[in-house]
Protein backbone atom coordinates (compact mmCIF):
# COMPACT_ATOMS: atom_id res chain seq x y z
CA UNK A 1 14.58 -5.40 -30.67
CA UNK A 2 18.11 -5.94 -31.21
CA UNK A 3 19.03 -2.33 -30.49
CA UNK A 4 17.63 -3.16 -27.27
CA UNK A 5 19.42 -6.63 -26.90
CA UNK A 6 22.60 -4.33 -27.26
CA UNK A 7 22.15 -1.67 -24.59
CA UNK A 8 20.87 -4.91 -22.04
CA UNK A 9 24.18 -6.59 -23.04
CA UNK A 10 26.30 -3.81 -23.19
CA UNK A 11 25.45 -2.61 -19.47
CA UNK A 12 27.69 -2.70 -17.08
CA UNK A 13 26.13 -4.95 -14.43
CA UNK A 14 25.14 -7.59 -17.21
CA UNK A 15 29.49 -7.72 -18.52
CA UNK A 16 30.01 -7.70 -14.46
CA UNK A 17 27.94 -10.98 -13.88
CA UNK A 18 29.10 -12.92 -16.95
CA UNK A 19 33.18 -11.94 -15.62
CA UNK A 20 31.51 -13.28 -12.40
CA UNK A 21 30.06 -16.57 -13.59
CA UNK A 22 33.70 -17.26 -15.40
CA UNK A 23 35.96 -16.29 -12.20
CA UNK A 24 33.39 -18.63 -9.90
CA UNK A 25 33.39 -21.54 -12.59
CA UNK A 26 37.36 -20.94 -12.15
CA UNK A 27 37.05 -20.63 -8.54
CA UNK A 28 35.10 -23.78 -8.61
CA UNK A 29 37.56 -26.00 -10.25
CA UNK A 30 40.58 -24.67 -7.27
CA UNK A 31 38.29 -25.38 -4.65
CA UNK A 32 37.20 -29.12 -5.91
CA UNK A 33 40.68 -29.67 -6.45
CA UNK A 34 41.94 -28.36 -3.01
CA UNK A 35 39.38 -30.50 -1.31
CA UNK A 36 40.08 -34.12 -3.45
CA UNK A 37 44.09 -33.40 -3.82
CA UNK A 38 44.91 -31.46 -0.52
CA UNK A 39 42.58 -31.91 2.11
CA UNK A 40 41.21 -35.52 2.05
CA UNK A 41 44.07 -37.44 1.22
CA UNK A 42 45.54 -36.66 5.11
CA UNK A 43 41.66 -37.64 6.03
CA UNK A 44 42.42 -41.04 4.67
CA UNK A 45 45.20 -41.62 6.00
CA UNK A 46 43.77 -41.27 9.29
CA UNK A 47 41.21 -43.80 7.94
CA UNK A 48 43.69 -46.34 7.33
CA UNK A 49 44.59 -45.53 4.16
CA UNK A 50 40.80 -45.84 2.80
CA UNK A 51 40.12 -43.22 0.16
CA UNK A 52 37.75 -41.11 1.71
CA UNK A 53 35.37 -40.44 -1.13
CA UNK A 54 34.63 -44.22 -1.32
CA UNK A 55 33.53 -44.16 2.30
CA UNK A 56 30.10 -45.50 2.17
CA UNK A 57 27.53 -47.46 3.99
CA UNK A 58 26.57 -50.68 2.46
CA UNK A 59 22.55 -50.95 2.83
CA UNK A 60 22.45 -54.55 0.07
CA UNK A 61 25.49 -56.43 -1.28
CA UNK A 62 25.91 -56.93 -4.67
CA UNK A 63 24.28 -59.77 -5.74
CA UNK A 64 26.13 -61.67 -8.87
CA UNK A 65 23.75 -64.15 -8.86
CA UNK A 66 20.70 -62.23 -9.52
CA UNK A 67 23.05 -59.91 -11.03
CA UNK A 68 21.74 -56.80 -8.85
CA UNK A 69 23.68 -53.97 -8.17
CA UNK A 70 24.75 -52.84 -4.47
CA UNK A 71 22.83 -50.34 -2.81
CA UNK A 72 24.46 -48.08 -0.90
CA UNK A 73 24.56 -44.35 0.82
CA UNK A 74 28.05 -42.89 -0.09
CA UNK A 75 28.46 -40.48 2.82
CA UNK A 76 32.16 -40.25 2.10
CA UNK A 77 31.43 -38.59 -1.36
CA UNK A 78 28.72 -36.70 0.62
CA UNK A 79 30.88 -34.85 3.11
CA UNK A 80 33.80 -33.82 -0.03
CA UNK A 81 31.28 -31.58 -1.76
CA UNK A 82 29.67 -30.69 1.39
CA UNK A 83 33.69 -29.45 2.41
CA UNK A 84 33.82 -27.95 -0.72
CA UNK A 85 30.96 -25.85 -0.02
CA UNK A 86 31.78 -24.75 3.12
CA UNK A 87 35.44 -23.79 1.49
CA UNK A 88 33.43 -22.22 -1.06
CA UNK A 89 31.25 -19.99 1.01
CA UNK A 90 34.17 -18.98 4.01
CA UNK A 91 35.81 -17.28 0.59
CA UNK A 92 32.97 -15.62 -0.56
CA UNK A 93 32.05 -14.47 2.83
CA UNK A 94 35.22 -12.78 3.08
CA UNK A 95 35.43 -11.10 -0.42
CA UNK A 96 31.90 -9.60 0.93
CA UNK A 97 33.01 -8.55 4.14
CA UNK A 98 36.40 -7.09 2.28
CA UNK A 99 34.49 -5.58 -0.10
CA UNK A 100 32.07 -3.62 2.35
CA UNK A 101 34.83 -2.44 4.36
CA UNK A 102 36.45 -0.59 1.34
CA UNK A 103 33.61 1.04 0.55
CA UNK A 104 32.81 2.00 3.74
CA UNK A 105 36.15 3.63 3.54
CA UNK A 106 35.43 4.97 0.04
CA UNK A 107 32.88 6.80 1.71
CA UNK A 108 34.23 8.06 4.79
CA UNK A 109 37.12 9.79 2.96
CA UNK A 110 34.62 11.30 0.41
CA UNK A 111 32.86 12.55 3.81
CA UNK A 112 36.35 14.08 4.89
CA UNK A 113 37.17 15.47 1.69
């Protein structure tokens, strides 16, 4: 069994996804950060300063009194990680698409050779 577990790990495709999983955790981490630090601040500022991610609509104030919390749908926080999806998937669409297209050429100059 563990001469198996060797061969499975040492394969090719199973070292490709775990570089994979690393660079996208990586990639991650860029992309959240290009969204909070780059791309919303300017958004707020068009908002009159408010910070975007705190952008919510208030459904029940607080209540000290009966010390209950607020209820509320935070659409602000919402729209940053649906941004950073969007960011997320544009980049991957392209490393695809370039990805393709050099192998198609790969294989059209194998075909001329």
């Amino acid at each position: 069994m563990l001469k198996e577990f060797k061969q499975f790990i040492a394969q090719g495709n199973v070292l490709d996804l775990a570089i994979g999983v690393v660079i996208g955790a990586a990639f991650g981490k860029i992309t959240t950060s290009l969204v909070n630090d780059i791309i919303m601040p300017p958004i707020g500022l068009l908002l009159a300063g408010v910070d975007f991610k705190d952008a919510k609509w208030v459904l029940k104030a607080a209540d000290e009194a009966a010390k209950t919390p607020e209820v509320a749908i935070t659409y602000g926080a919402f729209i940053q990680v649906l941004l950073e999806f969007v960011i997320i998937a544009w980049v991957l669409f392209l490393v695809v698409k370039g990805a393709n297209r050099a192998g198609l050429t790969a294989k059209k100059a194998d075909e001329k050779a």
